[in-house]
ModelCIF file with pLDDT and N, C-alpha, C, O atoms, coordinates in Angstrom:
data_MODEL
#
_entry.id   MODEL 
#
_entity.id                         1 
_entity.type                       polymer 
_entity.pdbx_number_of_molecules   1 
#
_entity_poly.entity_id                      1 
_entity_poly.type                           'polypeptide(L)' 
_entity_poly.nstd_linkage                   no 
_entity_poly.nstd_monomer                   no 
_entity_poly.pdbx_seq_one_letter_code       
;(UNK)(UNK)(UNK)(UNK)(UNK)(UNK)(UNK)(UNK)(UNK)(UNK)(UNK)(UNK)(UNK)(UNK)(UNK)(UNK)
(UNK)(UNK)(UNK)(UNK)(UNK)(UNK)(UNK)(UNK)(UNK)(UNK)(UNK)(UNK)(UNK)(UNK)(UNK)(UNK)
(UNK)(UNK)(UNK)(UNK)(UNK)(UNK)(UNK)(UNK)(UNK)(UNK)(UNK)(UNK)(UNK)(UNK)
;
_entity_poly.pdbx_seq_one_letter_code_can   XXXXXXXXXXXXXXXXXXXXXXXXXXXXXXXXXXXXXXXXXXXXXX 
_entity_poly.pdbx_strand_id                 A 
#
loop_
_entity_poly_seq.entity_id 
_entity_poly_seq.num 
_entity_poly_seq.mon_id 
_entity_poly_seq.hetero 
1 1  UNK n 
1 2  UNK n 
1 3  UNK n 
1 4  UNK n 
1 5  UNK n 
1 6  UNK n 
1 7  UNK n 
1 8  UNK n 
1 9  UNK n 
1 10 UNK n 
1 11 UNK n 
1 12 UNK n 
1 13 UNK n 
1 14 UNK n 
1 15 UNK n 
1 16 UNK n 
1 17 UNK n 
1 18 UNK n 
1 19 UNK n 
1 20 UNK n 
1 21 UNK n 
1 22 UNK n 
1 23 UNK n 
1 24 UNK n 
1 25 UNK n 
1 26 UNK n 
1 27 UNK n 
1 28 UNK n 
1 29 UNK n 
1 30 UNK n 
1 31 UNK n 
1 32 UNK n 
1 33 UNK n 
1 34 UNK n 
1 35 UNK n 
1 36 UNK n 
1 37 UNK n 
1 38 UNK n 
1 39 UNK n 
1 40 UNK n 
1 41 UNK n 
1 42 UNK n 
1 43 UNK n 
1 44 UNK n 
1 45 UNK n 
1 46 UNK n 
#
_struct_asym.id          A 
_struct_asym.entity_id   1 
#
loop_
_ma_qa_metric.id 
_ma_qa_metric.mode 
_ma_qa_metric.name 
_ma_qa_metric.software_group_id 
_ma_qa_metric.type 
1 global pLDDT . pLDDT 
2 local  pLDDT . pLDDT 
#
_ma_qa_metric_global.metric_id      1 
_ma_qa_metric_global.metric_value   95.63 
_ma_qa_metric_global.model_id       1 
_ma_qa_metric_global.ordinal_id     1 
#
loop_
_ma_qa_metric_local.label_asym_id 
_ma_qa_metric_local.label_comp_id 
_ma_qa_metric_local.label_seq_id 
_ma_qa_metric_local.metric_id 
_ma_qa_metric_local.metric_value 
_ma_qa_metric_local.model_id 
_ma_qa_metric_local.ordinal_id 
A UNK 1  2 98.00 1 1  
A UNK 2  2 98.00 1 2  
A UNK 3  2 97.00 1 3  
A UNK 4  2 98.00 1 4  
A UNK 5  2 98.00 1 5  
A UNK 6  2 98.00 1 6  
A UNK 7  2 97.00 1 7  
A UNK 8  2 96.00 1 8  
A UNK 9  2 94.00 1 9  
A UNK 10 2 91.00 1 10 
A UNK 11 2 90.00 1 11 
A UNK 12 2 93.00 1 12 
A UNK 13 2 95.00 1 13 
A UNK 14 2 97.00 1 14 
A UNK 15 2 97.00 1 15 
A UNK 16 2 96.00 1 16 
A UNK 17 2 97.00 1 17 
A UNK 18 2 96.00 1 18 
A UNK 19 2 97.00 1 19 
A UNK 20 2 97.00 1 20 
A UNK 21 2 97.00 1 21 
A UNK 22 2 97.00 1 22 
A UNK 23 2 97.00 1 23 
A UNK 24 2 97.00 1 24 
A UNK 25 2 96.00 1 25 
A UNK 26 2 96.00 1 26 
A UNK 27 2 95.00 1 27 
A UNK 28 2 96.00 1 28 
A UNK 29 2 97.00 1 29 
A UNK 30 2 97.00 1 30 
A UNK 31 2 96.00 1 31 
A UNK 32 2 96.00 1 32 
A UNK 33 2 96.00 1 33 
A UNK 34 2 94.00 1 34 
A UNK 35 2 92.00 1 35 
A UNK 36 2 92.00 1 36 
A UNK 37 2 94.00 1 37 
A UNK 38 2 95.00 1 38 
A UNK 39 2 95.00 1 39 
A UNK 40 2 94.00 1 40 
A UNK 41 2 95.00 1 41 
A UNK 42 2 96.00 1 42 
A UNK 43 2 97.00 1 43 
A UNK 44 2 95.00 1 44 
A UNK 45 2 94.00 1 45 
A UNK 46 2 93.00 1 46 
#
loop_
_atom_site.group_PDB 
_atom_site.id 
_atom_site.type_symbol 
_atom_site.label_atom_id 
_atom_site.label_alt_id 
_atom_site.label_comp_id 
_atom_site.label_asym_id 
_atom_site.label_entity_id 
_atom_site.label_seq_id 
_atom_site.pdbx_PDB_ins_code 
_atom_site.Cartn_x 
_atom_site.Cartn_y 
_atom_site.Cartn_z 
_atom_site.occupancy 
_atom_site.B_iso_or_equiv 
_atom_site.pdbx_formal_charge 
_atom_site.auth_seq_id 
_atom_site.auth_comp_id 
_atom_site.auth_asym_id 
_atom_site.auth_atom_id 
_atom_site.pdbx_PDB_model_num 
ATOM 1   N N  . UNK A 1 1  ? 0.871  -1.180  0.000  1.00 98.00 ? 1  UNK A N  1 
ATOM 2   C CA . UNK A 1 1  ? 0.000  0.000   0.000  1.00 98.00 ? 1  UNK A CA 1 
ATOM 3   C C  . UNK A 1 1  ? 0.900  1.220   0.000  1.00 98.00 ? 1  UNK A C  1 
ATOM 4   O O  . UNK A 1 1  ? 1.842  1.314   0.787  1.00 98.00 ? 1  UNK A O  1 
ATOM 5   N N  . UNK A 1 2  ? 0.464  2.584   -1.301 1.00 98.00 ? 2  UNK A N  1 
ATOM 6   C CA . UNK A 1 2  ? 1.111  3.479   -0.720 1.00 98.00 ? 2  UNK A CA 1 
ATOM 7   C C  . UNK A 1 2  ? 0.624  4.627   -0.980 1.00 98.00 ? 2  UNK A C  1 
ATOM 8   O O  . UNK A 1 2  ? -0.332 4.787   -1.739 1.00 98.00 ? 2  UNK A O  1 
ATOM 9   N N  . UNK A 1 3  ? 1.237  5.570   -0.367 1.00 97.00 ? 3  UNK A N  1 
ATOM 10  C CA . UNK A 1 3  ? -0.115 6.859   -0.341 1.00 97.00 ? 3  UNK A CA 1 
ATOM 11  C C  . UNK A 1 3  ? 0.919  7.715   -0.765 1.00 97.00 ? 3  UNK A C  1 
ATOM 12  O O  . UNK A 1 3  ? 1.922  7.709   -0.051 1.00 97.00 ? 3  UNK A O  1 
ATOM 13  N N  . UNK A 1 4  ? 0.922  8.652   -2.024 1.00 98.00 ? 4  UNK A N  1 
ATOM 14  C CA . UNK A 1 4  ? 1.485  10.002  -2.180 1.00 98.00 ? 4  UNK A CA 1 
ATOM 15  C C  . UNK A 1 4  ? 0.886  11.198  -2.117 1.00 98.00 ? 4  UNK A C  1 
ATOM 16  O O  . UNK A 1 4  ? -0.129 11.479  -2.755 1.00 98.00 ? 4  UNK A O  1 
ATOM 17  N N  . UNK A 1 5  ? 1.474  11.951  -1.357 1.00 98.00 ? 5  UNK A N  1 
ATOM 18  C CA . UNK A 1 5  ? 0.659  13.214  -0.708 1.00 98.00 ? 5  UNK A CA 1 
ATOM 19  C C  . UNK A 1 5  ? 1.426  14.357  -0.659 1.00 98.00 ? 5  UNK A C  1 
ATOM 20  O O  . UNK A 1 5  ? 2.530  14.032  -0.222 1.00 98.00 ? 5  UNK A O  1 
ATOM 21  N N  . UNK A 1 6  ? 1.380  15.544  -0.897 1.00 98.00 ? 6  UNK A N  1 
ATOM 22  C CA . UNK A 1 6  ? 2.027  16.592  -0.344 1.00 98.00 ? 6  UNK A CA 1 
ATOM 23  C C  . UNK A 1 6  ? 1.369  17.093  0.921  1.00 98.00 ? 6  UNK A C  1 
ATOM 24  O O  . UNK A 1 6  ? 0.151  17.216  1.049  1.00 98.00 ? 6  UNK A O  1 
ATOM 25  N N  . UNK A 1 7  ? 2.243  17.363  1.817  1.00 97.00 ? 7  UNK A N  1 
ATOM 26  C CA . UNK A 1 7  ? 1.645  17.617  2.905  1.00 97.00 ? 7  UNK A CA 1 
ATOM 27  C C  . UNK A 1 7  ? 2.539  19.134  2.866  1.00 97.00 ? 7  UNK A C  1 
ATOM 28  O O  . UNK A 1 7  ? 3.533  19.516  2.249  1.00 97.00 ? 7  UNK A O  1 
ATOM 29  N N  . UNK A 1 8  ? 1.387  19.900  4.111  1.00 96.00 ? 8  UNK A N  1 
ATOM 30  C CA . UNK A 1 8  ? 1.220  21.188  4.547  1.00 96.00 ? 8  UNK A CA 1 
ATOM 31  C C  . UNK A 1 8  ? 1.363  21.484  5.803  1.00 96.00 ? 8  UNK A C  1 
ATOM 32  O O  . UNK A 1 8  ? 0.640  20.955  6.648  1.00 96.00 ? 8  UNK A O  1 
ATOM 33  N N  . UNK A 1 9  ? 2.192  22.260  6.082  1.00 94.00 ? 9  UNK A N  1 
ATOM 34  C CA . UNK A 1 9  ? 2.598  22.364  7.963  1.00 94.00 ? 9  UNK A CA 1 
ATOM 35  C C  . UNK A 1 9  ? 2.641  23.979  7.256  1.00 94.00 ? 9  UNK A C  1 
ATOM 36  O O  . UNK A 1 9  ? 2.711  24.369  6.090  1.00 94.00 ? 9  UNK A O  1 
ATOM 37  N N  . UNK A 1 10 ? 2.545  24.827  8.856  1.00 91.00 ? 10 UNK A N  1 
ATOM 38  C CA . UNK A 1 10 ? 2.962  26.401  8.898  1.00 91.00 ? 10 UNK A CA 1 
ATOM 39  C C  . UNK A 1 10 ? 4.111  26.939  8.329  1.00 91.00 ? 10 UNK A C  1 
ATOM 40  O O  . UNK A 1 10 ? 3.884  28.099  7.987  1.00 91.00 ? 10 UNK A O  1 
ATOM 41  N N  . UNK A 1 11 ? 5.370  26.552  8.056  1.00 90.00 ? 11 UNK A N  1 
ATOM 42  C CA . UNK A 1 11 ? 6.178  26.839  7.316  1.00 90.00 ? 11 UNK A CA 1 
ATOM 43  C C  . UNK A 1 11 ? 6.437  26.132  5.558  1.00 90.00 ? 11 UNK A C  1 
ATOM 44  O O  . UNK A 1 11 ? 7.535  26.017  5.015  1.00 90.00 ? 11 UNK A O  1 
ATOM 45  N N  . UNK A 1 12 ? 4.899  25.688  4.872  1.00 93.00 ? 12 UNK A N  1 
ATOM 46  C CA . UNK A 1 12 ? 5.319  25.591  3.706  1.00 93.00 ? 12 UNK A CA 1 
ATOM 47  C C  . UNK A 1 12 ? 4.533  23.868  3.776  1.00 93.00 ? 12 UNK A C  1 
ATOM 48  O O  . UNK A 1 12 ? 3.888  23.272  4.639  1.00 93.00 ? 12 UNK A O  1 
ATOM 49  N N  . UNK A 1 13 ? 4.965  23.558  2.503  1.00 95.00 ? 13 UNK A N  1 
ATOM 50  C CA . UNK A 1 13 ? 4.847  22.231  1.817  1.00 95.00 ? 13 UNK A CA 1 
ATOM 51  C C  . UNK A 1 13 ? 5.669  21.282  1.280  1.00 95.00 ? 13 UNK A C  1 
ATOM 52  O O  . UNK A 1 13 ? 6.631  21.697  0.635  1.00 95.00 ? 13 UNK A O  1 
ATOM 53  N N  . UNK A 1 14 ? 5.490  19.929  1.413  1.00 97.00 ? 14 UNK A N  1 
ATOM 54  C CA . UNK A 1 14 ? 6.068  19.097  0.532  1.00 97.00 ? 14 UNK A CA 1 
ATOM 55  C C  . UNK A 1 14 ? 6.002  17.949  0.084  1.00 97.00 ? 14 UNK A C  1 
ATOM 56  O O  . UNK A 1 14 ? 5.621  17.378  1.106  1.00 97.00 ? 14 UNK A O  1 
ATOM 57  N N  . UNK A 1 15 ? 6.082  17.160  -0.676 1.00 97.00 ? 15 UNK A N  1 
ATOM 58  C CA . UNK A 1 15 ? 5.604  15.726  -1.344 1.00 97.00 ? 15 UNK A CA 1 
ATOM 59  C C  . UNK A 1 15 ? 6.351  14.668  -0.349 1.00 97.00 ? 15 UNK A C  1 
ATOM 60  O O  . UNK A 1 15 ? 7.361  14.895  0.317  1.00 97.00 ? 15 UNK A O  1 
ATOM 61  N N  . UNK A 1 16 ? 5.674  13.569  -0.408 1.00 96.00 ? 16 UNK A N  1 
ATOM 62  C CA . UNK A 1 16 ? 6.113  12.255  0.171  1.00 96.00 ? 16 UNK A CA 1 
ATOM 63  C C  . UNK A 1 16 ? 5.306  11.454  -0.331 1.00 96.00 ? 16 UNK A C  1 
ATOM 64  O O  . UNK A 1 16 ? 4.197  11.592  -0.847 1.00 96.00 ? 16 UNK A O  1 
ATOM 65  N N  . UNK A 1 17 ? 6.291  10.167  -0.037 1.00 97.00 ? 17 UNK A N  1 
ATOM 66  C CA . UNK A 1 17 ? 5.511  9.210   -1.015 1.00 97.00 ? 17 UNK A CA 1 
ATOM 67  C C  . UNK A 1 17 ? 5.776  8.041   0.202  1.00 97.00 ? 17 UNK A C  1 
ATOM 68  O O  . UNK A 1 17 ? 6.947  7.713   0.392  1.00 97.00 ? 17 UNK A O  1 
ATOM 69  N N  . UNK A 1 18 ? 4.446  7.250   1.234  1.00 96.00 ? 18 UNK A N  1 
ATOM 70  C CA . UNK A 1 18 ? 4.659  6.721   1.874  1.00 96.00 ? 18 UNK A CA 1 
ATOM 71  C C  . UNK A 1 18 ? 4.186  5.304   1.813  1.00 96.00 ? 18 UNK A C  1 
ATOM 72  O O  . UNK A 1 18 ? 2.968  5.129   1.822  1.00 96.00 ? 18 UNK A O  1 
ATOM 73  N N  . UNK A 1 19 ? 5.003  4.238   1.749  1.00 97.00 ? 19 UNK A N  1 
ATOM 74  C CA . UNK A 1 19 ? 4.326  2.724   1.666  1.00 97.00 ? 19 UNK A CA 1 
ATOM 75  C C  . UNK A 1 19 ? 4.742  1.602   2.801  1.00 97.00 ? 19 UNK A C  1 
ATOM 76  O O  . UNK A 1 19 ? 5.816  1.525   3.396  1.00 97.00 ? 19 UNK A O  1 
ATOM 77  N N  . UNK A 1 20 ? 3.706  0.843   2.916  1.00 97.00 ? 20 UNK A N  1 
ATOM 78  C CA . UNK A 1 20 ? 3.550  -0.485  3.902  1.00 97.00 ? 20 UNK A CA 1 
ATOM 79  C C  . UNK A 1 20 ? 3.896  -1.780  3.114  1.00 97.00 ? 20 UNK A C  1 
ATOM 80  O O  . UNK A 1 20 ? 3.595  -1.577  1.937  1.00 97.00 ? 20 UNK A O  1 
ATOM 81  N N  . UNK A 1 21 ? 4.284  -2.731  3.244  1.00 97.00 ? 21 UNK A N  1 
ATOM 82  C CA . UNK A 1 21 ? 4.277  -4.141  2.730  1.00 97.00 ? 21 UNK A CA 1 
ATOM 83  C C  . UNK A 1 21 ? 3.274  -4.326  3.538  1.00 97.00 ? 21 UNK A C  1 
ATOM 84  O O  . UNK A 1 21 ? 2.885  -3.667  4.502  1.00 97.00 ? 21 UNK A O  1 
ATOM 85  N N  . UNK A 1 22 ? 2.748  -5.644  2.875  1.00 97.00 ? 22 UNK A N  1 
ATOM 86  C CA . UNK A 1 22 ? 1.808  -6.769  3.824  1.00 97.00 ? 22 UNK A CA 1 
ATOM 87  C C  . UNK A 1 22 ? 2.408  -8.071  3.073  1.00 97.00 ? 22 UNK A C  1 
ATOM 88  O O  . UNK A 1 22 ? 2.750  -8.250  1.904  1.00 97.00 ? 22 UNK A O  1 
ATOM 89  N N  . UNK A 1 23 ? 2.399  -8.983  4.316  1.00 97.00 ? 23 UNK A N  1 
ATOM 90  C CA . UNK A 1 23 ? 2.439  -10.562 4.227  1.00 97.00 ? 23 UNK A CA 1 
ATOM 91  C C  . UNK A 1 23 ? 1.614  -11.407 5.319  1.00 97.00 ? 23 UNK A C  1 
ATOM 92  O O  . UNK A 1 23 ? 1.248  -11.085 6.449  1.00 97.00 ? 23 UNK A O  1 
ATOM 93  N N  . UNK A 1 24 ? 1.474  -12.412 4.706  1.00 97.00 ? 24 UNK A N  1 
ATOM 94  C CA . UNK A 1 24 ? 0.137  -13.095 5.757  1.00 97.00 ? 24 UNK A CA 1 
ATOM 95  C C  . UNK A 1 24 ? 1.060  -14.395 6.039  1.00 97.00 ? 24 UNK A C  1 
ATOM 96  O O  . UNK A 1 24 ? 1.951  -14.617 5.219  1.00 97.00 ? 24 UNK A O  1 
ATOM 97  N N  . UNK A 1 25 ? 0.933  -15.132 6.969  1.00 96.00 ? 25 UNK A N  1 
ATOM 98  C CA . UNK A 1 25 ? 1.310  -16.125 7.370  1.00 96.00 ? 25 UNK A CA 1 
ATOM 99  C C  . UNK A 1 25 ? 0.280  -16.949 8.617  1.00 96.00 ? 25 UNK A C  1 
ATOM 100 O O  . UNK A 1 25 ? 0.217  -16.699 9.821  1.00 96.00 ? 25 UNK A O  1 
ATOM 101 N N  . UNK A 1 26 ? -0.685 -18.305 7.577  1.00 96.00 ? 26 UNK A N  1 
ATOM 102 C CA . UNK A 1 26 ? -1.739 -18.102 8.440  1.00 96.00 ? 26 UNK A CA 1 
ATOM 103 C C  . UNK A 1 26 ? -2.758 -17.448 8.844  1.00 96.00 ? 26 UNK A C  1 
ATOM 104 O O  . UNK A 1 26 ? -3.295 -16.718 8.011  1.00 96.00 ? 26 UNK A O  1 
ATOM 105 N N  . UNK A 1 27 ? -3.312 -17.505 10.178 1.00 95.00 ? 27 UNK A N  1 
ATOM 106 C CA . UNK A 1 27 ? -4.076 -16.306 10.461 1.00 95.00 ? 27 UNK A CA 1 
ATOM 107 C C  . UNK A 1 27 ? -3.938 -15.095 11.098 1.00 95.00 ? 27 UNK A C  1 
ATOM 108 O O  . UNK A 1 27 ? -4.693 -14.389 11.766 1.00 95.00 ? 27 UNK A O  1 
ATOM 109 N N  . UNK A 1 28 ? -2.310 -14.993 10.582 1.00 96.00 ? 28 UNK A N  1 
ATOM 110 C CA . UNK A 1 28 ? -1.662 -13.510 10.839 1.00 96.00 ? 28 UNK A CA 1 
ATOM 111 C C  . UNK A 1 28 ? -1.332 -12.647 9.460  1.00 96.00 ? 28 UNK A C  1 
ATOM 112 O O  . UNK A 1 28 ? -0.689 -13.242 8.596  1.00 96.00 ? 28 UNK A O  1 
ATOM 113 N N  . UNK A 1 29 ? -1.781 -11.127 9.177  1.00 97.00 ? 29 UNK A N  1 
ATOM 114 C CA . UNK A 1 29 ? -1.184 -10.323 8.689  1.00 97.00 ? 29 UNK A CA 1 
ATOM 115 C C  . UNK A 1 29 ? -0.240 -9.374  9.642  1.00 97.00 ? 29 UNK A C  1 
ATOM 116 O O  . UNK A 1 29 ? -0.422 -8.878  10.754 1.00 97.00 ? 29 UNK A O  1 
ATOM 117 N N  . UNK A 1 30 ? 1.087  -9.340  8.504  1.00 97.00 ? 30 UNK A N  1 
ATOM 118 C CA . UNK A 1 30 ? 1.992  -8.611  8.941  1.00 97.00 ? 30 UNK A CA 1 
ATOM 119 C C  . UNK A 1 30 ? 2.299  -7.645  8.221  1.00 97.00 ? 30 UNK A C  1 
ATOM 120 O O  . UNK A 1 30 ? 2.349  -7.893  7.017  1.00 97.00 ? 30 UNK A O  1 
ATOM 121 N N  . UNK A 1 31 ? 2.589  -6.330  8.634  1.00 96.00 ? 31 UNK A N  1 
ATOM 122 C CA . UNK A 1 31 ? 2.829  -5.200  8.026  1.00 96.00 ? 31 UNK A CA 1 
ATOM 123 C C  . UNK A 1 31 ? 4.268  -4.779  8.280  1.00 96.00 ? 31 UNK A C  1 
ATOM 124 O O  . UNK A 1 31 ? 4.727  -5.117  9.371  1.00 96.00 ? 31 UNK A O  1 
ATOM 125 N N  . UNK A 1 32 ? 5.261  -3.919  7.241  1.00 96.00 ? 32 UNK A N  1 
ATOM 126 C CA . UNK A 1 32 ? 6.208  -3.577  8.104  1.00 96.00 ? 32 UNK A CA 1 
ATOM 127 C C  . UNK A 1 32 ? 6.340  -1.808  6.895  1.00 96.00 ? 32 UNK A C  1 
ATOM 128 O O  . UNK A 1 32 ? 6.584  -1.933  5.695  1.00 96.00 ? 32 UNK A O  1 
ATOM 129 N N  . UNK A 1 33 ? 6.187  -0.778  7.359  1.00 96.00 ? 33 UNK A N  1 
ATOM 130 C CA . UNK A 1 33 ? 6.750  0.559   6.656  1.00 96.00 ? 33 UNK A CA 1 
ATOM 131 C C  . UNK A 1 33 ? 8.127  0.728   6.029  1.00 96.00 ? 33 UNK A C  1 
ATOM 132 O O  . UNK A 1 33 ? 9.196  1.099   6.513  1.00 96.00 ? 33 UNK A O  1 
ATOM 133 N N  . UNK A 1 34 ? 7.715  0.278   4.595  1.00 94.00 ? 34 UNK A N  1 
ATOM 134 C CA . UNK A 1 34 ? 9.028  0.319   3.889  1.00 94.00 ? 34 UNK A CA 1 
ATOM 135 C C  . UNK A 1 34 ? 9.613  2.276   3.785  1.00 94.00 ? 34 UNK A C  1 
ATOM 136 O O  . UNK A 1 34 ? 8.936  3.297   3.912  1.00 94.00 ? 34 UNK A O  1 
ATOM 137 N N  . UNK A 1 35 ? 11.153 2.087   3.502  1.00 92.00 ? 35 UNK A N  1 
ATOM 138 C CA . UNK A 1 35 ? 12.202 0.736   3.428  1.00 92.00 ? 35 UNK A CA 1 
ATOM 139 C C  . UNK A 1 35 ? 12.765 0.368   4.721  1.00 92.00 ? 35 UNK A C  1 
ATOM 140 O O  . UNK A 1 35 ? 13.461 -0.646  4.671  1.00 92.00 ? 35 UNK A O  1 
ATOM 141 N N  . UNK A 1 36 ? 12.638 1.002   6.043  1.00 92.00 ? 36 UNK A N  1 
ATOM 142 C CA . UNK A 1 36 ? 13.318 0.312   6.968  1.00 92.00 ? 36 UNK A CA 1 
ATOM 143 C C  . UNK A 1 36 ? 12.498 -0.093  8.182  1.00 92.00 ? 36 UNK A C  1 
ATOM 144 O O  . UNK A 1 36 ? 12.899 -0.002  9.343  1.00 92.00 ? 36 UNK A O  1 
ATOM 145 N N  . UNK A 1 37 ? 11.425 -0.506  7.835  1.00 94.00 ? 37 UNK A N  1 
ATOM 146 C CA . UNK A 1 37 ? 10.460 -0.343  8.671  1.00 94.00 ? 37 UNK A CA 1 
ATOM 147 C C  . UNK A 1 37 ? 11.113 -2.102  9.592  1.00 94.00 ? 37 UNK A C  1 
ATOM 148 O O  . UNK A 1 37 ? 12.007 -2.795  9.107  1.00 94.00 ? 37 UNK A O  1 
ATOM 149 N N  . UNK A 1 38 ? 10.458 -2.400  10.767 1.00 95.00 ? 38 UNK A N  1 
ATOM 150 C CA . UNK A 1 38 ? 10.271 -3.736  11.235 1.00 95.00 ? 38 UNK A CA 1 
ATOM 151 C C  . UNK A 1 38 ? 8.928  -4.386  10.885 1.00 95.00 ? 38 UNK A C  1 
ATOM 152 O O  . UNK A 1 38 ? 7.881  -3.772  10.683 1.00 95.00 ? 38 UNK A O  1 
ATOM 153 N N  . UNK A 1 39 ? 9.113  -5.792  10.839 1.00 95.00 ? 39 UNK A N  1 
ATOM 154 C CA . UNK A 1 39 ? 7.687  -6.303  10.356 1.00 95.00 ? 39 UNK A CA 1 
ATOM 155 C C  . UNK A 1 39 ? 6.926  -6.662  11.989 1.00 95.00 ? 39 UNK A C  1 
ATOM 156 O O  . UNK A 1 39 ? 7.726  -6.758  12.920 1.00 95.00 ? 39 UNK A O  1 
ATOM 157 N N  . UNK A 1 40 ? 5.589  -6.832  12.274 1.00 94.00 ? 40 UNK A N  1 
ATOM 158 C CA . UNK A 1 40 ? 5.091  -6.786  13.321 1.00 94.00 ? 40 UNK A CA 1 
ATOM 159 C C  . UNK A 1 40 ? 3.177  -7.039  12.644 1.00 94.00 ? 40 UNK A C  1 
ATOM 160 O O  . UNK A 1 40 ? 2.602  -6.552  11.671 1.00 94.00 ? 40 UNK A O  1 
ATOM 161 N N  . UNK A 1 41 ? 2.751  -7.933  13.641 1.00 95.00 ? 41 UNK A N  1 
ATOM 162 C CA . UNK A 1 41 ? 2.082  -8.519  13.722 1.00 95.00 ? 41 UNK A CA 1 
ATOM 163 C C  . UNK A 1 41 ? 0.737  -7.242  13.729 1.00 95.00 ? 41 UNK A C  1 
ATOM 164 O O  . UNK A 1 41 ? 0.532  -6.667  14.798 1.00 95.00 ? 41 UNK A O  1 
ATOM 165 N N  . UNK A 1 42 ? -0.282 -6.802  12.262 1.00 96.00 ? 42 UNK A N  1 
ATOM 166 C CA . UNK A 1 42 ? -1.267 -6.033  12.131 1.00 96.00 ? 42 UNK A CA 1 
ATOM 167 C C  . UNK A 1 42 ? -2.520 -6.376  11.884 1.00 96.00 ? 42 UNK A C  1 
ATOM 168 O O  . UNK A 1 42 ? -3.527 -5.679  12.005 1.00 96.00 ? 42 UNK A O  1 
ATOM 169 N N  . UNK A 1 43 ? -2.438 -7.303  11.587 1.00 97.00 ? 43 UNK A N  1 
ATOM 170 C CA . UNK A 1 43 ? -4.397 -7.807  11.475 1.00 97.00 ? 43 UNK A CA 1 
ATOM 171 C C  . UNK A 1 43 ? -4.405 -9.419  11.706 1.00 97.00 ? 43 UNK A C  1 
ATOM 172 O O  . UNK A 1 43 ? -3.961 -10.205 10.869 1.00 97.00 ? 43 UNK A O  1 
ATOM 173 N N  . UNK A 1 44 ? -5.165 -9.938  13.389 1.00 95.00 ? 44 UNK A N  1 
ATOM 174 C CA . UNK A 1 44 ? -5.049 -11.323 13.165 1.00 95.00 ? 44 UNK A CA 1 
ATOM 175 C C  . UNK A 1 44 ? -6.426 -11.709 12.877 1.00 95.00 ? 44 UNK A C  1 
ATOM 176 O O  . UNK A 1 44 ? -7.321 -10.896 12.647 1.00 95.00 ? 44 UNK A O  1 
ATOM 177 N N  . UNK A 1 45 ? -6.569 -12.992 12.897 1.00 94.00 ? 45 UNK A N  1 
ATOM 178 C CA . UNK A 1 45 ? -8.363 -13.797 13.140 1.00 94.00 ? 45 UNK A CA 1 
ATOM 179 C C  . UNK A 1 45 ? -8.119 -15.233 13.408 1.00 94.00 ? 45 UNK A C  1 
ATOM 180 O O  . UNK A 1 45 ? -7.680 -16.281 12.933 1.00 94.00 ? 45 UNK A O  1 
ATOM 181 N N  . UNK A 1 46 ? -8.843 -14.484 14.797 1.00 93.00 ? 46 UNK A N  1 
ATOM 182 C CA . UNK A 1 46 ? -9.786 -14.019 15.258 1.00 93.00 ? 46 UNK A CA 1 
ATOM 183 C C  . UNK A 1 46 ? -8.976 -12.900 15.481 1.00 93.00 ? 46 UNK A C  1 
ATOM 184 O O  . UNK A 1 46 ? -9.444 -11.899 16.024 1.00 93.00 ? 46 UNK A O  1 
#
């Protein structure tokens, strides 16, 4: 997943371009915020 956005704060603007991996293993999804993100346990089921 990834979202490109310019974002807006009080001193101005600027582009970013932000993405997640997902992998499932079982009845675990795991997410980790590329590129240096850690992977960690985000959607289970139950």
């Amino acid at each position: 997943l990834c979202f490109k956005a310019t974002w807006y704060a009080k001193t101005g603007n600027a582009p970013a371009l932000t993405c997640f991996s997902h992998r499932r293993r079982g009845n675990v999804i795991f997410q980790k915020r590329e590129p240096n993100g850690d992977w960690y346990p985000f959607k289970t089921t139950p």
